[in-house]
Protein backbone atom coordinates (compact mmCIF):
# COMPACT_ATOMS: atom_id res chain seq x y z
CA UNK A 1 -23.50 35.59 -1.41
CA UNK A 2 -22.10 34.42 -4.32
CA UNK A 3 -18.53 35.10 -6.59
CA UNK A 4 -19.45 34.30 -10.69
CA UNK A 5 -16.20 34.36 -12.25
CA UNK A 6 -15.44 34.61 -15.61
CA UNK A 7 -15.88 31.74 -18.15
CA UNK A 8 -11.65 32.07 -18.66
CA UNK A 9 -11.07 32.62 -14.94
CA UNK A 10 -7.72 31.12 -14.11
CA UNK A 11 -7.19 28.54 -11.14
CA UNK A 12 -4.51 31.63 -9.38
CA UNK A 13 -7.52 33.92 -9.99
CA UNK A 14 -10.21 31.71 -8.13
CA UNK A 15 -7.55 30.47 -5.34
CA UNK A 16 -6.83 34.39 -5.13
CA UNK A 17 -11.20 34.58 -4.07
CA UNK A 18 -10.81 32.31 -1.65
CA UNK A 19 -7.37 33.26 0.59
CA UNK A 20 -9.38 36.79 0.60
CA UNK A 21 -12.71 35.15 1.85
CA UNK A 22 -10.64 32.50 4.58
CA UNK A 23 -8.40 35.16 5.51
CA UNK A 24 -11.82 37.50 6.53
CA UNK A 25 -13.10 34.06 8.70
CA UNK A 26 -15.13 33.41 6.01
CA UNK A 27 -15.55 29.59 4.32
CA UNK A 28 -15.57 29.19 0.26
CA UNK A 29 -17.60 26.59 -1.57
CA UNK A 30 -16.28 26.09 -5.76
CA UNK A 31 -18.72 24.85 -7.74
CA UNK A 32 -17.77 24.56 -11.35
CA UNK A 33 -20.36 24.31 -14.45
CA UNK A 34 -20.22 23.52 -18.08
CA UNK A 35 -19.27 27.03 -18.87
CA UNK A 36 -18.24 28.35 -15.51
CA UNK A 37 -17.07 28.79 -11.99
CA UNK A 38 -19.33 29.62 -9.16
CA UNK A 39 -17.82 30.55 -5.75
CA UNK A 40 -20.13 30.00 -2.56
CA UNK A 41 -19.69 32.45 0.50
CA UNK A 42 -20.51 31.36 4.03
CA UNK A 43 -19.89 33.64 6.99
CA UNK A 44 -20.19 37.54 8.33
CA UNK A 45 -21.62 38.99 4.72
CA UNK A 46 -21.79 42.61 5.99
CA UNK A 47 -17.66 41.85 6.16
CA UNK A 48 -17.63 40.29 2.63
CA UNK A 49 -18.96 43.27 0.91
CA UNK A 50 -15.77 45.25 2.23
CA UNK A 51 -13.63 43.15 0.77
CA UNK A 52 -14.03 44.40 -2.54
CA UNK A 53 -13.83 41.15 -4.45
CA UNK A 54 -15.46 42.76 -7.57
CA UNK A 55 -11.77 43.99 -7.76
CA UNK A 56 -10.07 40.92 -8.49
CA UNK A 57 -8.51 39.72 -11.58
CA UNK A 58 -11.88 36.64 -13.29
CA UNK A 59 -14.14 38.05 -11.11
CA UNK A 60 -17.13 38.71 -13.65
CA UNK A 61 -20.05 39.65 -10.04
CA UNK A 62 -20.84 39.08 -6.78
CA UNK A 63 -24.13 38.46 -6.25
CA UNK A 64 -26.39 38.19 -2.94
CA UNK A 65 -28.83 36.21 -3.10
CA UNK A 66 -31.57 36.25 -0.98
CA UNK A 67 -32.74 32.61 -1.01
CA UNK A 68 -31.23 30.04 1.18
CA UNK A 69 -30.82 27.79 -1.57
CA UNK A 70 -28.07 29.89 -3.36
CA UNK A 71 -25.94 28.13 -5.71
CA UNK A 72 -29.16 26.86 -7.49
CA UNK A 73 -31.31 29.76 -7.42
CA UNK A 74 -32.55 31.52 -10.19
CA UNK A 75 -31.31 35.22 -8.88
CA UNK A 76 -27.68 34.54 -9.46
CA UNK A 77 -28.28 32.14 -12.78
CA UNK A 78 -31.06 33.51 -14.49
CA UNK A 79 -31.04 31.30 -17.75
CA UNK A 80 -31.68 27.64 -17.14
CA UNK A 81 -28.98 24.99 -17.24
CA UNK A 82 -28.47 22.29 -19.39
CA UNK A 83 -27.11 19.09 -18.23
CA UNK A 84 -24.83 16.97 -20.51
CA UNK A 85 -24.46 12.86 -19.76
CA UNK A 86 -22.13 10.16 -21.30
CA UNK A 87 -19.32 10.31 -23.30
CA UNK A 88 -22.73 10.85 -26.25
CA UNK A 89 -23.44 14.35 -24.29
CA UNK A 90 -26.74 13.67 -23.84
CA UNK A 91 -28.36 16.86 -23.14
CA UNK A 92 -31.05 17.54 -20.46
CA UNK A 93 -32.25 20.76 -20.59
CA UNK A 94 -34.65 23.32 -21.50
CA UNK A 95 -34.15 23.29 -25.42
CA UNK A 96 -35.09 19.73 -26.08
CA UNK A 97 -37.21 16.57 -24.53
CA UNK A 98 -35.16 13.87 -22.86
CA UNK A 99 -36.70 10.25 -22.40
CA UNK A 100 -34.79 8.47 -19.47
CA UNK A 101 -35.99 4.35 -19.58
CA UNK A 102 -35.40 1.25 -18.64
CA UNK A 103 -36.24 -1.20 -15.59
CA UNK A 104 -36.80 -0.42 -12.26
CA UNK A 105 -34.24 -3.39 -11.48
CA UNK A 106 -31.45 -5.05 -13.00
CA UNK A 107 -32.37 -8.80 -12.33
CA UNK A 108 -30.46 -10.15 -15.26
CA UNK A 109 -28.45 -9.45 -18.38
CA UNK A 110 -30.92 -10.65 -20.95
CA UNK A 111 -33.87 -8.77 -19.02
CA UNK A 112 -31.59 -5.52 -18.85
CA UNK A 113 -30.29 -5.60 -22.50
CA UNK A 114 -33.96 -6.42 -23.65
CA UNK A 115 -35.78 -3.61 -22.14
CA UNK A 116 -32.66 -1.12 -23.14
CA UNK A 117 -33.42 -1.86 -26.65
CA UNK A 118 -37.41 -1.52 -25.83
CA UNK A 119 -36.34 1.79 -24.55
CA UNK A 120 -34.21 2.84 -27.37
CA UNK A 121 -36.62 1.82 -29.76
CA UNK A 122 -38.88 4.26 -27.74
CA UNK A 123 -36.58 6.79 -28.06
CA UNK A 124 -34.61 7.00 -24.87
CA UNK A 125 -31.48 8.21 -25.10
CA UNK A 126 -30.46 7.31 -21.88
CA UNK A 127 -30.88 3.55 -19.97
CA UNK A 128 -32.15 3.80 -16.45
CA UNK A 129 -31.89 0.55 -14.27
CA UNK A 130 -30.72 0.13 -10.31
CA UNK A 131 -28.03 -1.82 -8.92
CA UNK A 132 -28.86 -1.29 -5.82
CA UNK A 133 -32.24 -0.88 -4.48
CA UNK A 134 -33.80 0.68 -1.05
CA UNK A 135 -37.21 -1.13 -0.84
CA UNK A 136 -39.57 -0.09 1.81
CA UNK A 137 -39.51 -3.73 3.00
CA UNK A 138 -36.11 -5.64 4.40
CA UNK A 139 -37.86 -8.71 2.17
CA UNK A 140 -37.87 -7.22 -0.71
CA UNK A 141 -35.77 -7.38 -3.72
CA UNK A 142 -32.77 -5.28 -3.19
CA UNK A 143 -30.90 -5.44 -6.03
CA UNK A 144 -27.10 -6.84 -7.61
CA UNK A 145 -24.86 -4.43 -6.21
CA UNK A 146 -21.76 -4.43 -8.40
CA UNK A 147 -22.94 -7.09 -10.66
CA UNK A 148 -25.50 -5.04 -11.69
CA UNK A 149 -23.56 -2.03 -12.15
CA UNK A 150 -21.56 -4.67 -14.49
CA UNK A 151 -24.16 -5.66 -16.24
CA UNK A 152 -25.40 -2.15 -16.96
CA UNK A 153 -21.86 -1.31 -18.21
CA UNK A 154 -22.02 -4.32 -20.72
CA UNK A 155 -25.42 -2.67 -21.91
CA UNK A 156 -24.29 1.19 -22.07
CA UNK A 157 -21.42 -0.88 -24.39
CA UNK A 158 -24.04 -2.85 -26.14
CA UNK A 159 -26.66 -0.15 -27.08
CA UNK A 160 -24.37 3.38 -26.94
CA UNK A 161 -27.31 4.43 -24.11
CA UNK A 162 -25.13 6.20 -21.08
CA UNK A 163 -26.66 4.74 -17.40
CA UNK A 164 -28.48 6.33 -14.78
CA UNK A 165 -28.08 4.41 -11.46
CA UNK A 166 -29.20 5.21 -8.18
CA UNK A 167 -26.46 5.20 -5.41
CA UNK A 168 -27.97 4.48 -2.04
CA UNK A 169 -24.69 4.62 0.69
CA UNK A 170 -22.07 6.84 1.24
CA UNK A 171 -19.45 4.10 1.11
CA UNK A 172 -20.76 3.00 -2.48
CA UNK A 173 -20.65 6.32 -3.96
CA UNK A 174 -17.20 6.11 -5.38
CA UNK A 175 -17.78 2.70 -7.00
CA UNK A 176 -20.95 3.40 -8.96
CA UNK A 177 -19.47 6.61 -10.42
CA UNK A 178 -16.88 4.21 -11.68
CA UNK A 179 -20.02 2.57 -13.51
CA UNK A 180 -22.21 4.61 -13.97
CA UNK A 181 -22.34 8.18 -16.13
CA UNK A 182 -25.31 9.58 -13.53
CA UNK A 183 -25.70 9.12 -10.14
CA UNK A 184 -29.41 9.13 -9.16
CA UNK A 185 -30.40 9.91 -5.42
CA UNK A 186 -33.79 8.65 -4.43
CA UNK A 187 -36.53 9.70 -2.51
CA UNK A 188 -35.52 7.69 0.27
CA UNK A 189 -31.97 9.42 0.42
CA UNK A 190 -33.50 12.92 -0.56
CA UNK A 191 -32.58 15.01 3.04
CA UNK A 192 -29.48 12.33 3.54
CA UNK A 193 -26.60 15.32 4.01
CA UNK A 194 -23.54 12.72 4.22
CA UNK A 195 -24.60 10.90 0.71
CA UNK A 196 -25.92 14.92 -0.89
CA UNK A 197 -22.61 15.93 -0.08
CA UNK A 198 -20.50 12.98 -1.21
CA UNK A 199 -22.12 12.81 -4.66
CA UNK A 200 -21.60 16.41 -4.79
CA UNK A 201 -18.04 15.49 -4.91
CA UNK A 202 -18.00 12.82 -7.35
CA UNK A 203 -17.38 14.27 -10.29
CA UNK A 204 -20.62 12.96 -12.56
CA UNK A 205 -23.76 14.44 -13.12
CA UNK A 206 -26.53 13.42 -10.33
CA UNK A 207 -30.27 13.24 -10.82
CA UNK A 208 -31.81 13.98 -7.18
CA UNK A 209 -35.24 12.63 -6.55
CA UNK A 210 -37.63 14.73 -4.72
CA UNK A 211 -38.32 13.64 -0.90
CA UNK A 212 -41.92 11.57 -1.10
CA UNK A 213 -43.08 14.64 1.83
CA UNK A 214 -40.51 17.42 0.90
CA UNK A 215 -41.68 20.79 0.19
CA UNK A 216 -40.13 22.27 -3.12
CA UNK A 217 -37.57 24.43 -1.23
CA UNK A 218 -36.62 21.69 1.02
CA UNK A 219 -36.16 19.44 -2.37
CA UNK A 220 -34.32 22.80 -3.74
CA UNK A 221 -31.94 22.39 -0.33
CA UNK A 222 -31.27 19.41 -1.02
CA UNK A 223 -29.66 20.35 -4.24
CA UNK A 224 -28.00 22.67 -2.53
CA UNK A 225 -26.04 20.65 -0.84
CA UNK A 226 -24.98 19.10 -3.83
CA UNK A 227 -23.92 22.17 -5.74
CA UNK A 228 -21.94 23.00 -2.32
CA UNK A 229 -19.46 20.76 -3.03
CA UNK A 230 -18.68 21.35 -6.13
CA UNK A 231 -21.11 20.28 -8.65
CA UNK A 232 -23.51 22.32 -10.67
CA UNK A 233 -24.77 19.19 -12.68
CA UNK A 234 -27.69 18.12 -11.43
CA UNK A 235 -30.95 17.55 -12.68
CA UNK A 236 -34.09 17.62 -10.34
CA UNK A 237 -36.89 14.55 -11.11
CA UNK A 238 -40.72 15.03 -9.42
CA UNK A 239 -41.60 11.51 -8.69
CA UNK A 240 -44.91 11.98 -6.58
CA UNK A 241 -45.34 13.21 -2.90
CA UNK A 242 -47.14 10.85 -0.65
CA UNK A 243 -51.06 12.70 0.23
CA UNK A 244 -53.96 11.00 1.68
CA UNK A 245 -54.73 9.82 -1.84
CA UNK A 246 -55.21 5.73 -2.51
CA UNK A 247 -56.05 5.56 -5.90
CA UNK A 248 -52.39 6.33 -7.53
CA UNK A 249 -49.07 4.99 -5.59
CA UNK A 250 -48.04 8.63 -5.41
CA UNK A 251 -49.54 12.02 -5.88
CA UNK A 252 -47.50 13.70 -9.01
CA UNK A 253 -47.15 17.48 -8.18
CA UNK A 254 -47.28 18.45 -11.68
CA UNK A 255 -47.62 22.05 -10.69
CA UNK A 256 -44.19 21.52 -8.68
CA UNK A 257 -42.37 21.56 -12.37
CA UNK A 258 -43.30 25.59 -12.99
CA UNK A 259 -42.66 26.44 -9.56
CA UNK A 260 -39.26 24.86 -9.13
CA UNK A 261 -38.64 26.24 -12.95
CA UNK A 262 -39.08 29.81 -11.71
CA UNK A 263 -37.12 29.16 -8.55
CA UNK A 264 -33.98 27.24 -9.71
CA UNK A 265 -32.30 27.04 -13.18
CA UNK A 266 -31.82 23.62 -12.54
CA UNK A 267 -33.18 20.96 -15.25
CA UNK A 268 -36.70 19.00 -13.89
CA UNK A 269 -37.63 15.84 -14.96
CA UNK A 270 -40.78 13.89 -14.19
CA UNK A 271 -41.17 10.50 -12.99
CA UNK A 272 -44.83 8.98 -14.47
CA UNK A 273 -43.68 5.62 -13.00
CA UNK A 274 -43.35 5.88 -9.52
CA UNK A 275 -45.45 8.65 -9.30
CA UNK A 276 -48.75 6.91 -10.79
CA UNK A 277 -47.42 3.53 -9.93
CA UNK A 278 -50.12 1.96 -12.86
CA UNK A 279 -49.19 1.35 -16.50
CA UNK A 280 -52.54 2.68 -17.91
CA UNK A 281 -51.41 6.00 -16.15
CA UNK A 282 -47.86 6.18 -17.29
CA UNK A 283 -48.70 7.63 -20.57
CA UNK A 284 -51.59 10.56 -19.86
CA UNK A 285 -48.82 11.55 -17.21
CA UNK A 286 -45.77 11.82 -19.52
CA UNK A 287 -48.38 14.15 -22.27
CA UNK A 288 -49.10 15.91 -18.76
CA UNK A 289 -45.21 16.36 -18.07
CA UNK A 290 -44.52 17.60 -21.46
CA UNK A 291 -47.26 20.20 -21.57
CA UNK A 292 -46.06 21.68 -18.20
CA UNK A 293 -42.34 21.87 -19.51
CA UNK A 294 -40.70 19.49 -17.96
CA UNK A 295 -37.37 18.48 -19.45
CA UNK A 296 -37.83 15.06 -19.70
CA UNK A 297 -39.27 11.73 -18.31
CA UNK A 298 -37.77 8.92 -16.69
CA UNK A 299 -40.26 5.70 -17.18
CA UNK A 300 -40.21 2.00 -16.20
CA UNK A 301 -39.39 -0.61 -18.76
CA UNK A 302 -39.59 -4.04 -18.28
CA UNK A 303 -39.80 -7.25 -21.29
CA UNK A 304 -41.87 -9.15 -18.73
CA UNK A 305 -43.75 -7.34 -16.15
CA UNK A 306 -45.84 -10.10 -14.76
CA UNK A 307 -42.64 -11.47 -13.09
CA UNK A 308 -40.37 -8.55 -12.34
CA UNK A 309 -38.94 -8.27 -9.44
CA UNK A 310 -39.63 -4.75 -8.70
CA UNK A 311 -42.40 -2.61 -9.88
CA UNK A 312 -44.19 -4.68 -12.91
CA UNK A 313 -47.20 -2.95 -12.30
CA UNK A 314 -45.91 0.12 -13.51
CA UNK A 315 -43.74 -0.98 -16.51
CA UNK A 316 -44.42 -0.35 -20.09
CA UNK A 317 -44.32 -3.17 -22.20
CA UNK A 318 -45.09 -2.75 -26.37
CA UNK A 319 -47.89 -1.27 -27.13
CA UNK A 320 -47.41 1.17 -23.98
CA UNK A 321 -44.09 2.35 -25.58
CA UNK A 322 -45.82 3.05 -29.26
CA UNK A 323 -48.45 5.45 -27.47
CA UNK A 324 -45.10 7.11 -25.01
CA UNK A 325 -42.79 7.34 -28.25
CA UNK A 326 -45.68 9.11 -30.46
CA UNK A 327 -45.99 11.45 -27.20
CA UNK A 328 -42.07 11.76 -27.24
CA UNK A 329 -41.79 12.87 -30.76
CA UNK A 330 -45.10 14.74 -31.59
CA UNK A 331 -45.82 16.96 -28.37
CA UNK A 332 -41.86 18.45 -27.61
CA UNK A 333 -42.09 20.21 -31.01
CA UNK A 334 -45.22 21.86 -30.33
CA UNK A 335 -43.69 23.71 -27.25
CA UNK A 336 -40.70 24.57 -28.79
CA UNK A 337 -38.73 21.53 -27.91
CA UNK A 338 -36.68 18.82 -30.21
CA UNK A 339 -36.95 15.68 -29.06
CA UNK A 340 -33.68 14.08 -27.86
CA UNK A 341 -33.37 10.85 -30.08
CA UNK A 342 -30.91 8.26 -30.67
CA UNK A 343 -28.75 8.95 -33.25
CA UNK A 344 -30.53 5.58 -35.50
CA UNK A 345 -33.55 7.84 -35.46
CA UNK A 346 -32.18 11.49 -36.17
């Protein structure tokens, strides 16, 4: 079950919902949007419906929802959300066509400045690039840490792009929302409760990854846990589930974008990087996102590929990014959608 209140719904009024709820042995979970508060009930619900909480001063409904995943669901939230990121607003939602780039890896300032611009000249609006990296291999790169949250800062300050990071540990969660102006989990993290919860608390908008073998409602619980603690900002990304398949890195569950649109009013984004994991297939799978109405893209960028650290393979380079920024302006339009672009190229 939850309590909507209204968009002017005082702090005395939503405290007021939640001594009612304790006092009945009941727990209360605040999540607060763009536009407004959202209170979570766990407990006895039969006992919740006699306490008349309709009654109370800011309370616009109370809604029960039938889903486990609650707070996200489309039954109590039946327009979709729009996600705003950076001090720019950058919006991610479902009346325009966000382009999220940049490289895999921060490896060095130069490298990350020069494949922001690459990206803005794309038309990203907003620079993607990790700090710090889980790598299925102990050997492998693993990223900067903090420098690289640095050097992405300098960048942000450089180009006006706001940063998408991944965080990766509990313990680091409060330093890279001092860097960063989206937290991203990965797929790695995707069912990790401790870090779901913990960025739920952090106060910036998150981007959560689905789980390489999660289902869509166990991707959808995950979110959940998120909006539990207080955050209703959070924007889902399909990166590619792992199926018996060789030929691509991952499998991209393209149909996963309508499903999860009718099921949540959460934004979806699609990852063509990670999920194809070959440049030649970056492209036909970001035309393939944007004709299934997804609400953006978040591709690999990289100056020099051939030595990245992480994921060369996979990054655009040039003439890649002419072919994804013709896709980026020409095909949003023709499903109702403006392209978000940098202000140079409004």
């Amino acid at each position: 079950m939850v309590v909507v209140m209204t968009p002017g719904a005082t702090d005395v009024e939503i405290d007021a919902v939640i001594t009612r709820v304790t006092d009945a042995g009941g727990e209360a979970f605040i999540s607060r949007g763009d536009t407004r508060t959202i209170i979570g009930l766990v407990g006895d619900i039969d006992r919740f419906h006699g306490l008349n909480l309709r009654a109370l001063a800011g309370v616009a409904e109370v809604v029960r929802i039938s889903t486990p995943f609650k707070l996200v669901s489309r039954q109590h939230h039946a327009t979709m959300s729009t996600v705003y990121v950076g001090a720019s607003r950058v919006p991610i939602g479902p009346d325009t066509f966000t382009l999220i780039a940049g490289p895999c890896a921060v490896e060095t300032a130069e490298q990350t400045l020069a494949a922001a611009e690459m990206a803005k000249g794309a038309g990203a609006t907003l620079l993607r690039g990790g700090a710090f990296k889980p790598r299925s291999s102990p050997y492998a790169f693993q990223g900067l840490g903090e420098d690289g949250l640095r050097i992405l800062s300098d960048v942000r300050a450089e180009t006006g792009l706001p940063v998408v990071t991944e965080v990766v540990d509990v313990a680091d969660v409060e330093l890279v929302a001092s860097y960063a102006d989206m937290l991203q989990v990965g797929t790695r993290n995707a069912q990790n409760f401790s870090l779901l919860q913990a960025v739920g608390e952090c106060g910036k908008p998150v981007m959560l990854k689905r789980g390489m073998s999660s289902t869509i409602e166990e991707w959808l619980m995950a979110a959940e846990y998120i909006a539990q603690r207080g955050n209703l900002e959070i924007v889902l990304c399909e990166r590619g589930i792992r199926t018996f398949e060789k030929a691509t890195r991952n499998t991209l569950d393209i149909s996963a974008v309508p499903v999860a649109h009718d099921l949540s009013h959460l934004p979806i984004v699609v990852d063509p990087s990670h999920s194809g994991g070959r440049r030649d297939l970056v492209v036909p799978l970001s035309r393939a996102a944007i004709a299934i109405g997804a609400d953006g893209i978040i591709v690999d960028v990289h100056p020099h590929p051939e030595t990245a650290l992480c994921d060369g393979p996979q990054a655009l380079v040039d003439g890649d990014l002419r072919d994804l920024a013709h896709a980026v302006r020409v095909l949003p339009p023709l499903f109702d959608r403006a392209p978000a672009l940098p202000e140079s190229q409004v």
